[in-house]
N, C-alpha and C. Protein backbone atom coordinates (compact mmCIF):
# COMPACT_ATOMS: atom_id res chain seq x y z
N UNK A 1 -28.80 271.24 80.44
CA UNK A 1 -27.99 270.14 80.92
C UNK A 1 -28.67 268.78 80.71
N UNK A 2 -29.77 268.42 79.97
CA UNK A 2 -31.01 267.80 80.19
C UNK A 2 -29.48 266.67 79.12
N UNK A 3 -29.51 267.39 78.04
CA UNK A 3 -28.63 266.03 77.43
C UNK A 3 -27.33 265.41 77.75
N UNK A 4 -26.42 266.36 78.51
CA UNK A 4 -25.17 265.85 79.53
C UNK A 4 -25.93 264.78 80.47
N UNK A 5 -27.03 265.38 81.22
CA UNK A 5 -27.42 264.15 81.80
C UNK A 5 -27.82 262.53 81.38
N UNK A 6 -28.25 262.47 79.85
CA UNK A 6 -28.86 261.62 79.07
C UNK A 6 -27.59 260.63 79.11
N UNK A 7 -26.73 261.27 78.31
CA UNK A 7 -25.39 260.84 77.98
C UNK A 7 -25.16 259.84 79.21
N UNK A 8 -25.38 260.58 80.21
CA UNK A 8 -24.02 260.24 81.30
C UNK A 8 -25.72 258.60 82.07
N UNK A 9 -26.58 258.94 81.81
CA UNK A 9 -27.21 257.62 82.06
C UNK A 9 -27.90 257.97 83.29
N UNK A 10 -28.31 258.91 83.35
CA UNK A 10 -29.14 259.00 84.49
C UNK A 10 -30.58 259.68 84.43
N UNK A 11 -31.08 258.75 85.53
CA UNK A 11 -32.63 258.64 85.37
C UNK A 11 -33.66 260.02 85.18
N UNK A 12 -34.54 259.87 84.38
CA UNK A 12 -34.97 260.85 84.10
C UNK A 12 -36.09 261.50 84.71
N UNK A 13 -36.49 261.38 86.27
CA UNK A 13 -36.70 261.82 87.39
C UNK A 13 -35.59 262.95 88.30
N UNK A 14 -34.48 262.30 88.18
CA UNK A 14 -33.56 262.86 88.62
C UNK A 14 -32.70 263.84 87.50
N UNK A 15 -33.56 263.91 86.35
CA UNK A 15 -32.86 265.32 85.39
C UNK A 15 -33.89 266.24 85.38
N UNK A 16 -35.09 265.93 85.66
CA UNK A 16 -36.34 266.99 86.29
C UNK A 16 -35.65 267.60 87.16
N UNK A 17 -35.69 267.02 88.09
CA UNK A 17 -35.24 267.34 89.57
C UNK A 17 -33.91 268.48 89.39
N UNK A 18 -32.70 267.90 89.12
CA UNK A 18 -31.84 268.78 88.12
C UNK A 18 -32.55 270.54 87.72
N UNK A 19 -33.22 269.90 86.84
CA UNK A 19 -33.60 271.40 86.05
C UNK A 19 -34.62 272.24 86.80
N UNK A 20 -35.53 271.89 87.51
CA UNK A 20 -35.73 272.67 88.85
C UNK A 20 -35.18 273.28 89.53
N UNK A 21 -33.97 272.85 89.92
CA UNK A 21 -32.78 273.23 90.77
C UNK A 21 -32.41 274.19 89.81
N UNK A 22 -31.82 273.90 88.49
CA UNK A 22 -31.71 275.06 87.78
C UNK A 22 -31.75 275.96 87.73
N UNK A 23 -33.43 275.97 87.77
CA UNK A 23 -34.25 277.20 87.49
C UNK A 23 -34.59 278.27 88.89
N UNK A 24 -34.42 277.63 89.76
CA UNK A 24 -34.75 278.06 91.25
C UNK A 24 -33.67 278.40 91.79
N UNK A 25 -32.45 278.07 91.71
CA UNK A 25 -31.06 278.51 92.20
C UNK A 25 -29.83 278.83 91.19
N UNK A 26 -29.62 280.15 90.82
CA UNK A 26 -28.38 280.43 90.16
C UNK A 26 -27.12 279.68 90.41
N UNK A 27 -26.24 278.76 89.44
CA UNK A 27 -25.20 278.63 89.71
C UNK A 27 -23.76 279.18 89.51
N UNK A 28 -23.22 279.37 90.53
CA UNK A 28 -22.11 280.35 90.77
C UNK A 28 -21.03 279.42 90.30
N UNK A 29 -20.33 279.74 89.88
CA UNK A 29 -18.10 279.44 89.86
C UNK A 29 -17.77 280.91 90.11
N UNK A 30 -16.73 280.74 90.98
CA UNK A 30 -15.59 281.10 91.19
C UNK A 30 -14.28 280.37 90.93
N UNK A 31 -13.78 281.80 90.23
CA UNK A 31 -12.50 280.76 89.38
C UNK A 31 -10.90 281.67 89.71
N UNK A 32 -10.40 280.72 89.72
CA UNK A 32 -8.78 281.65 90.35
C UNK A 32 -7.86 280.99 89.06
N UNK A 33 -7.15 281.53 88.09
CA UNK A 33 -6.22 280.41 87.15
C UNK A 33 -5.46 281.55 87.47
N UNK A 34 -4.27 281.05 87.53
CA UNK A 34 -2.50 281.62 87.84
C UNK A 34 -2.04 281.04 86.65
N UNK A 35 -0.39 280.48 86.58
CA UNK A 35 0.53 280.54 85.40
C UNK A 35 0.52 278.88 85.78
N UNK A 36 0.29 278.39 86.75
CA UNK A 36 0.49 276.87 87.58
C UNK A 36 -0.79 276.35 88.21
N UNK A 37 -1.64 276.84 88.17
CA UNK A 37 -3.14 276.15 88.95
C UNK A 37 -4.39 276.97 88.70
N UNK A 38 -5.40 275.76 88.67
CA UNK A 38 -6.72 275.94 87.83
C UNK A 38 -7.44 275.51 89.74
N UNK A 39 -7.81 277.05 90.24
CA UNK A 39 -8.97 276.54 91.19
C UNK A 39 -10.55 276.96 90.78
N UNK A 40 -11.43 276.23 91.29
CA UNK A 40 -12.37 276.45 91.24
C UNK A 40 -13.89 276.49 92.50
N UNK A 41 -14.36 276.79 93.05
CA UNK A 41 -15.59 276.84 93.74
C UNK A 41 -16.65 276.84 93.10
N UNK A 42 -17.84 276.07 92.98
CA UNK A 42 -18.72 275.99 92.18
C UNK A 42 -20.35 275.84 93.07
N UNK A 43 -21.15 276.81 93.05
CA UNK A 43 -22.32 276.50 93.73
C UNK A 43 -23.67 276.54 93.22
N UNK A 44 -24.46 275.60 93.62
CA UNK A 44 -25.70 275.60 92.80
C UNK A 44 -26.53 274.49 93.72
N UNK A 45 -27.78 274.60 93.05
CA UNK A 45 -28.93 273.99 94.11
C UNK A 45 -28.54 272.51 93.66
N UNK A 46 -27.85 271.76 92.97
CA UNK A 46 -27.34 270.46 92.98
C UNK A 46 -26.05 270.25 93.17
N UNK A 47 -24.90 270.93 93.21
CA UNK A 47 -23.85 270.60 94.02
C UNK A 47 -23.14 271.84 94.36
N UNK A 48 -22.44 271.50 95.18
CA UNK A 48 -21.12 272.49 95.96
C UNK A 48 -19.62 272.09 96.38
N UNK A 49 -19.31 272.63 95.23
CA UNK A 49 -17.87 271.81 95.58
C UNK A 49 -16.74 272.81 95.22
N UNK A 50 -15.24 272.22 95.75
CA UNK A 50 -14.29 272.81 95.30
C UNK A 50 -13.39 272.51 95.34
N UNK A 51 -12.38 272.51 93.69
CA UNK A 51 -11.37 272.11 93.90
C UNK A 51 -10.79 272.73 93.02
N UNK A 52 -8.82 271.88 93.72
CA UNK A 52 -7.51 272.76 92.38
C UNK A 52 -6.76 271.74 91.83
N UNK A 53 -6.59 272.25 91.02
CA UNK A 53 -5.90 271.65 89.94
C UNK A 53 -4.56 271.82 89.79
N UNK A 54 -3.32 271.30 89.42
CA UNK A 54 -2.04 271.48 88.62
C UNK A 54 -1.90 271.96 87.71
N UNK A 55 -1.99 272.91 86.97
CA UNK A 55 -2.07 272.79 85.30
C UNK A 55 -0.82 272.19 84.98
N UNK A 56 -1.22 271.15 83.97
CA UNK A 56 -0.52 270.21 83.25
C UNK A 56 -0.51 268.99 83.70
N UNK A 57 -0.90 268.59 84.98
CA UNK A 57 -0.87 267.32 85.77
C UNK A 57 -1.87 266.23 85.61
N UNK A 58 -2.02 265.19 85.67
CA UNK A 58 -2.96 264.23 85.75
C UNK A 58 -3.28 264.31 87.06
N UNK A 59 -4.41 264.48 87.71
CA UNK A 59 -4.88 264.28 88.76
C UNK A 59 -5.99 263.02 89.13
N UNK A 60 -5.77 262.59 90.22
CA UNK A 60 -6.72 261.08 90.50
C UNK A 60 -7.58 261.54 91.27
N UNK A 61 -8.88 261.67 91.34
CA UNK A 61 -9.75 261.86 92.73
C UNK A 61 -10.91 260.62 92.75
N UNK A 62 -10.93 260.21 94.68
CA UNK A 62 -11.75 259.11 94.51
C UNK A 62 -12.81 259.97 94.90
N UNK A 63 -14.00 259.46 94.39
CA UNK A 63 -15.31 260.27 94.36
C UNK A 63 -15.88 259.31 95.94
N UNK A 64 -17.44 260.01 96.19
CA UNK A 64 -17.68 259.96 96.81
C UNK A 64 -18.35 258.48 97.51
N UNK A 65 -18.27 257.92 96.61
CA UNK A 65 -18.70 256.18 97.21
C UNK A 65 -17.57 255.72 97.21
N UNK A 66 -16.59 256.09 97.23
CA UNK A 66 -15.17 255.70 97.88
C UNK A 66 -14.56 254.40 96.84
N UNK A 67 -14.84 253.92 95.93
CA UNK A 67 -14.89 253.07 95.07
C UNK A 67 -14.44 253.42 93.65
N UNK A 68 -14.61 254.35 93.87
CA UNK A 68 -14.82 254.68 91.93
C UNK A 68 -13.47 256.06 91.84
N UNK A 69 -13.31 255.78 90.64
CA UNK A 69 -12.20 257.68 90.31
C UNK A 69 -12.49 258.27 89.38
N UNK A 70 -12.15 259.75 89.56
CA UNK A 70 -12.55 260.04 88.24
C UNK A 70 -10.51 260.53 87.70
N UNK A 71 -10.07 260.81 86.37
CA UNK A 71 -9.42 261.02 85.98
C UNK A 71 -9.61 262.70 85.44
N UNK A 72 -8.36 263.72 86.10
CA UNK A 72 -8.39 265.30 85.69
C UNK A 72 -7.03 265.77 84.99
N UNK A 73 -7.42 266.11 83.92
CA UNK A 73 -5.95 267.14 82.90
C UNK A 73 -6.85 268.68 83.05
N UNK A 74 -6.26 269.48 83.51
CA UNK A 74 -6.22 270.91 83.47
C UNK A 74 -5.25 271.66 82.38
N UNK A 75 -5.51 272.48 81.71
CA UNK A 75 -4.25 273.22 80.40
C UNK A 75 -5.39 274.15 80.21
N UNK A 76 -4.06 275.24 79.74
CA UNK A 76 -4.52 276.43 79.31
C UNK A 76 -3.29 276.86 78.96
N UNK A 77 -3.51 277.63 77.96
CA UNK A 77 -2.65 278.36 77.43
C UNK A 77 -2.14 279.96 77.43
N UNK A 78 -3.42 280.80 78.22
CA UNK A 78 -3.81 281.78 78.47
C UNK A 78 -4.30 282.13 79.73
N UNK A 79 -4.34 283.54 80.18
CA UNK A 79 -4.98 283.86 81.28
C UNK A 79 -6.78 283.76 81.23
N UNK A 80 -6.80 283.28 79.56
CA UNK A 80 -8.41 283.75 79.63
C UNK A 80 -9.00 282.17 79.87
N UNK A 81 -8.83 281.39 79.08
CA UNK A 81 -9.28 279.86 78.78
C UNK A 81 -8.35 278.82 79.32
N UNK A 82 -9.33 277.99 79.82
CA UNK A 82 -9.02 277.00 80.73
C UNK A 82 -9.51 275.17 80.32
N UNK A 83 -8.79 274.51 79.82
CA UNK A 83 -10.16 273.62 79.31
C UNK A 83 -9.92 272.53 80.66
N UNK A 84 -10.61 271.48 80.73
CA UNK A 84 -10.38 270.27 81.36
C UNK A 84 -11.11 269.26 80.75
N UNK A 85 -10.41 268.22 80.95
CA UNK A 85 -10.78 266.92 80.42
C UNK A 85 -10.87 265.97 81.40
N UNK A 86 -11.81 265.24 81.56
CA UNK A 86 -12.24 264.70 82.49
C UNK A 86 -12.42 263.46 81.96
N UNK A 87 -11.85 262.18 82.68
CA UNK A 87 -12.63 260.74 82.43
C UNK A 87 -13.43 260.06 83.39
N UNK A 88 -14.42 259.66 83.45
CA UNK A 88 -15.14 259.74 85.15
C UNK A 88 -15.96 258.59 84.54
N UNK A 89 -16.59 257.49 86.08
CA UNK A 89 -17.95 256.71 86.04
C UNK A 89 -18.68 257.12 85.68
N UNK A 90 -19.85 256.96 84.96
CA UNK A 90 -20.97 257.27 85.29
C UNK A 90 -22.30 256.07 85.79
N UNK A 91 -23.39 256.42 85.62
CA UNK A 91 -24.24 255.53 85.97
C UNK A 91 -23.90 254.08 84.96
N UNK A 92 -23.79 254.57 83.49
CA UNK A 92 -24.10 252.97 82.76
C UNK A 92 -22.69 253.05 81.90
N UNK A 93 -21.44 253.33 82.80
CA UNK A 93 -19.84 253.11 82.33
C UNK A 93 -19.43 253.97 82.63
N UNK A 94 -18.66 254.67 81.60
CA UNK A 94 -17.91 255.34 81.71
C UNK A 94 -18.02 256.54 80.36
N UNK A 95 -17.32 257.92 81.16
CA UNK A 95 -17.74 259.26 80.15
C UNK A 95 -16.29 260.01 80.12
N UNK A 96 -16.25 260.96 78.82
CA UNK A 96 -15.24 261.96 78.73
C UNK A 96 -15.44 262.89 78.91
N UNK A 97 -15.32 263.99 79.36
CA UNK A 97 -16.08 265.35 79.39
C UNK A 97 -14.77 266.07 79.21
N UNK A 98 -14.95 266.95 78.56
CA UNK A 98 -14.29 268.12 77.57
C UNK A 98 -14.93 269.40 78.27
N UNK A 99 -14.41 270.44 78.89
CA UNK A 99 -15.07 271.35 79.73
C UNK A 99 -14.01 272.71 79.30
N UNK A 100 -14.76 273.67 78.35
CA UNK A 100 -13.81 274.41 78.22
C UNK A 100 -14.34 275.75 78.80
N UNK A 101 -13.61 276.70 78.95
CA UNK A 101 -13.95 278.08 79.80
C UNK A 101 -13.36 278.93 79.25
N UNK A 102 -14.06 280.39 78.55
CA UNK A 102 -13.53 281.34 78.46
C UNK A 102 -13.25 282.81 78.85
N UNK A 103 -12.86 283.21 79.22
CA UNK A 103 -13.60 284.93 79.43
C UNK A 103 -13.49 285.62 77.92
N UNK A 104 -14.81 286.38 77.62
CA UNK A 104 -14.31 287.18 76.77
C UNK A 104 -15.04 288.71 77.11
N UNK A 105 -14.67 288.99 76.53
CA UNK A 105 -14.46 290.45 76.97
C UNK A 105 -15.13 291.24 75.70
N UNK A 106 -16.67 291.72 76.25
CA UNK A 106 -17.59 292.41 74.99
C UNK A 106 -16.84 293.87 74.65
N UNK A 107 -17.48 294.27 73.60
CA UNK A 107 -17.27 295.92 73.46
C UNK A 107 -17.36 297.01 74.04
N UNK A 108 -18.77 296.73 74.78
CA UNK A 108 -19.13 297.26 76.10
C UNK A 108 -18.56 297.54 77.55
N UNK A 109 -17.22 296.76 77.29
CA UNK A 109 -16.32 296.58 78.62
C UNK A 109 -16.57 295.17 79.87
N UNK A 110 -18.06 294.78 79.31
CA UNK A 110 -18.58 293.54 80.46
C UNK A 110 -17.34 292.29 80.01
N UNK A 111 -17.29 291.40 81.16
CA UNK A 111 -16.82 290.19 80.73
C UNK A 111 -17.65 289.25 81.52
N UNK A 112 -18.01 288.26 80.68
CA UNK A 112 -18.72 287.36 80.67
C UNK A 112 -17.86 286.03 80.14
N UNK A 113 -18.37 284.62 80.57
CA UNK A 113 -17.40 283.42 80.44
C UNK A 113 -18.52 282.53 80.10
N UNK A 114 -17.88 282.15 79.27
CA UNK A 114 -18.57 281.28 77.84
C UNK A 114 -18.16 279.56 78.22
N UNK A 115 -18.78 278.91 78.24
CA UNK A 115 -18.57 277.54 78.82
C UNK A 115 -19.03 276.36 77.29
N UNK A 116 -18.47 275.61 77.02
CA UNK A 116 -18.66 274.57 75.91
C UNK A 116 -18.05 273.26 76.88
N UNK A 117 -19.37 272.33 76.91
CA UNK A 117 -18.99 271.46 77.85
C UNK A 117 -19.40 270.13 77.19
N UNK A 118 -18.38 269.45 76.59
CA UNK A 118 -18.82 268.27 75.81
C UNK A 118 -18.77 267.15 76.15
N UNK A 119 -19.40 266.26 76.20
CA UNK A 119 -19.61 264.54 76.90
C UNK A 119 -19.14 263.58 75.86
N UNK A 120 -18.83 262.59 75.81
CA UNK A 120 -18.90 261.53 75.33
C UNK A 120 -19.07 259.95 76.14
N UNK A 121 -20.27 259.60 76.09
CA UNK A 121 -20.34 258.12 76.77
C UNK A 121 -19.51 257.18 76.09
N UNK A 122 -18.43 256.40 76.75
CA UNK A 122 -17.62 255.72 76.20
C UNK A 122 -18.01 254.18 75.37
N UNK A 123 -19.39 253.88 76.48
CA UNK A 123 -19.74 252.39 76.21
C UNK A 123 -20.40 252.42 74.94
N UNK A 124 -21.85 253.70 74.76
CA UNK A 124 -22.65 253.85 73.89
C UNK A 124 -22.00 254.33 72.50
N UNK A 125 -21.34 255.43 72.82
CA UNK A 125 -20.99 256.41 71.99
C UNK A 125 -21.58 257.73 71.87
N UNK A 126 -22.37 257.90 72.33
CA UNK A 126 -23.50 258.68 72.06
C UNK A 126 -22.47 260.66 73.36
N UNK A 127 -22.67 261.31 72.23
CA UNK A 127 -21.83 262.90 72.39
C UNK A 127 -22.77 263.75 72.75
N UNK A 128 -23.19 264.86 73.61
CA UNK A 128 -23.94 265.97 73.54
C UNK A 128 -22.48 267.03 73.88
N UNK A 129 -22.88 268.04 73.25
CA UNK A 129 -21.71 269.48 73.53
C UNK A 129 -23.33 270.54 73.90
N UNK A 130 -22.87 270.83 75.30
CA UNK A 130 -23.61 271.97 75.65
C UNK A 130 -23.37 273.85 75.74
N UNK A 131 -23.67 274.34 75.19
CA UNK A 131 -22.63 275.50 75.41
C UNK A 131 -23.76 276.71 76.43
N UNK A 132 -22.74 277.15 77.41
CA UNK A 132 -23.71 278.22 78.52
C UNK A 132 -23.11 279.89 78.34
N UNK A 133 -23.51 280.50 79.28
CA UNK A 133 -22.73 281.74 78.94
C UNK A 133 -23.06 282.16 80.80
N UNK A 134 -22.44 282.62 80.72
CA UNK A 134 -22.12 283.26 82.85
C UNK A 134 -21.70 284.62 82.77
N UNK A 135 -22.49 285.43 83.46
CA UNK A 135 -22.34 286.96 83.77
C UNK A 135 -21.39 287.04 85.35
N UNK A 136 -21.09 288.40 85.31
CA UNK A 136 -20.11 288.38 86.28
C UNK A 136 -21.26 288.66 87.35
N UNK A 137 -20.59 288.62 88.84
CA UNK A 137 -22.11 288.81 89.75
C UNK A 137 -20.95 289.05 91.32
N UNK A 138 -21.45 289.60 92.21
CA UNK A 138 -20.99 289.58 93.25
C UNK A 138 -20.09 289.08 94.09
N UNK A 139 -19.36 288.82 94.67
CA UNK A 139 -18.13 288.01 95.42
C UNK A 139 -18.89 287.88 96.84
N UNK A 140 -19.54 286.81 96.98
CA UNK A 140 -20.40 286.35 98.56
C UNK A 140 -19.60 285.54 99.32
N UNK A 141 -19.77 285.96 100.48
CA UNK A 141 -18.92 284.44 101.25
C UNK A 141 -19.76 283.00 101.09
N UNK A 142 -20.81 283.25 100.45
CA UNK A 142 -20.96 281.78 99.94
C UNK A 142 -20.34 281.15 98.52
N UNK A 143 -19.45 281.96 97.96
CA UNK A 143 -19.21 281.43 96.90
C UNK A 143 -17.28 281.77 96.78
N UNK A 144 -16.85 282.72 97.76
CA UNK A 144 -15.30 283.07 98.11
C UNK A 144 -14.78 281.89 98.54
N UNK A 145 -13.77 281.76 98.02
CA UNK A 145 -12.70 280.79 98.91
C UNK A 145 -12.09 281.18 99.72
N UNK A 146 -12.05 280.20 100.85
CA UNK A 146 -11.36 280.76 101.97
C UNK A 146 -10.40 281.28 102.30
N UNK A 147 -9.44 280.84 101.59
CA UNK A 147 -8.22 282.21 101.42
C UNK A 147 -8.54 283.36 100.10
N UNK A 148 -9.61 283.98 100.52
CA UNK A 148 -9.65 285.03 99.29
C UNK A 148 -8.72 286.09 99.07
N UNK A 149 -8.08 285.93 97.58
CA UNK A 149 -7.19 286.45 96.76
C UNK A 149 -7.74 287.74 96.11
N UNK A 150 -7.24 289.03 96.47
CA UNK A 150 -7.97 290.33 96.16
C UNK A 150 -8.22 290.17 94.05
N UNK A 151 -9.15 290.83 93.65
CA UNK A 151 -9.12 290.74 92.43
C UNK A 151 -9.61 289.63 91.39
N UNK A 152 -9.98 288.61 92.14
CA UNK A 152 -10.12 287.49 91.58
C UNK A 152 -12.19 287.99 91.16
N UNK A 153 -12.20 287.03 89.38
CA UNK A 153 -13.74 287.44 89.20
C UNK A 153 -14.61 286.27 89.31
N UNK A 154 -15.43 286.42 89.96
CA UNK A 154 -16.63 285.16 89.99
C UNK A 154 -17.52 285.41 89.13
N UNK A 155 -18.13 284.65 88.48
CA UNK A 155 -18.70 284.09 87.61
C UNK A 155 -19.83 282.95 87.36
């Protein structure tokens, strides 16, 4: 994540710090996509959050210094892949993020979800595309949503 962070303009004390967290705490999603909404729960030693989406909708959320928004499109075309596009502040302007999600499904029978998460700083120009990969793992009440939906896979 060292170059999403670069991109997005933030200090490079605080992308140490980041990758510590990393390395010391697994990060979880939990993901629910239906035919109409993209939810998500997401946990890790640098944030915890959760939210849903419309699929197809523009969504507005004011972030947390109460000042600023970020801009959300959710689409998918499938039960497997989910992308989102994101326009958000960052430290030195403003960024695009391209966040796509897949499940795929090995030979072996495992499914695992493949993440390609691409930035673009708007002011600089300057792009990193990161790509991760996520194993399936347990359903904890630290990572369930509160109305848990039988069947649903975390990730």
């Amino acid at each position: 994540m060292r170059g999403y962070l670069e991109v997005m303009g933030v200090d490079g004390l605080a992308i140490e710090a980041h990758e510590k967290g990393e390395r010391d705490v697994d990060t979880l999603h939990h993901i629910l996509l239906t035919g109409d909404t993209y939810r998500v729960k997401k946990t890790s030693r640098v944030n915890n959050l959760q939210e849903e989406f419309a699929l197809g909708k523009e969504t507005l959320t004011t972030l947390a210094d109460g000042n600023r928004q970020k801009k959300t499109l959710v689409e998918s075309e499938n039960n497997t892949t989910v992308r989102i596009c994101t326009h958000m502040p960052t430290v030195n302007g403003a960024a695009e993020v391209t966040d796509v999600k897949t499940l795929v499904h090995e030979d072996n029978g495992r499914v695992c979800m493949h993440q390609e998460l691409i930035i673009k700083n708007l002011n600089n120009g300057k792009t990193k595309v990161t790509r991760r990969w996520f194993t399936p793992s347990s359903l904890t009440p630290e990572i369930s949503f509160q109305n848990q939906d039988a069947g649903v896979l975390s990730i």
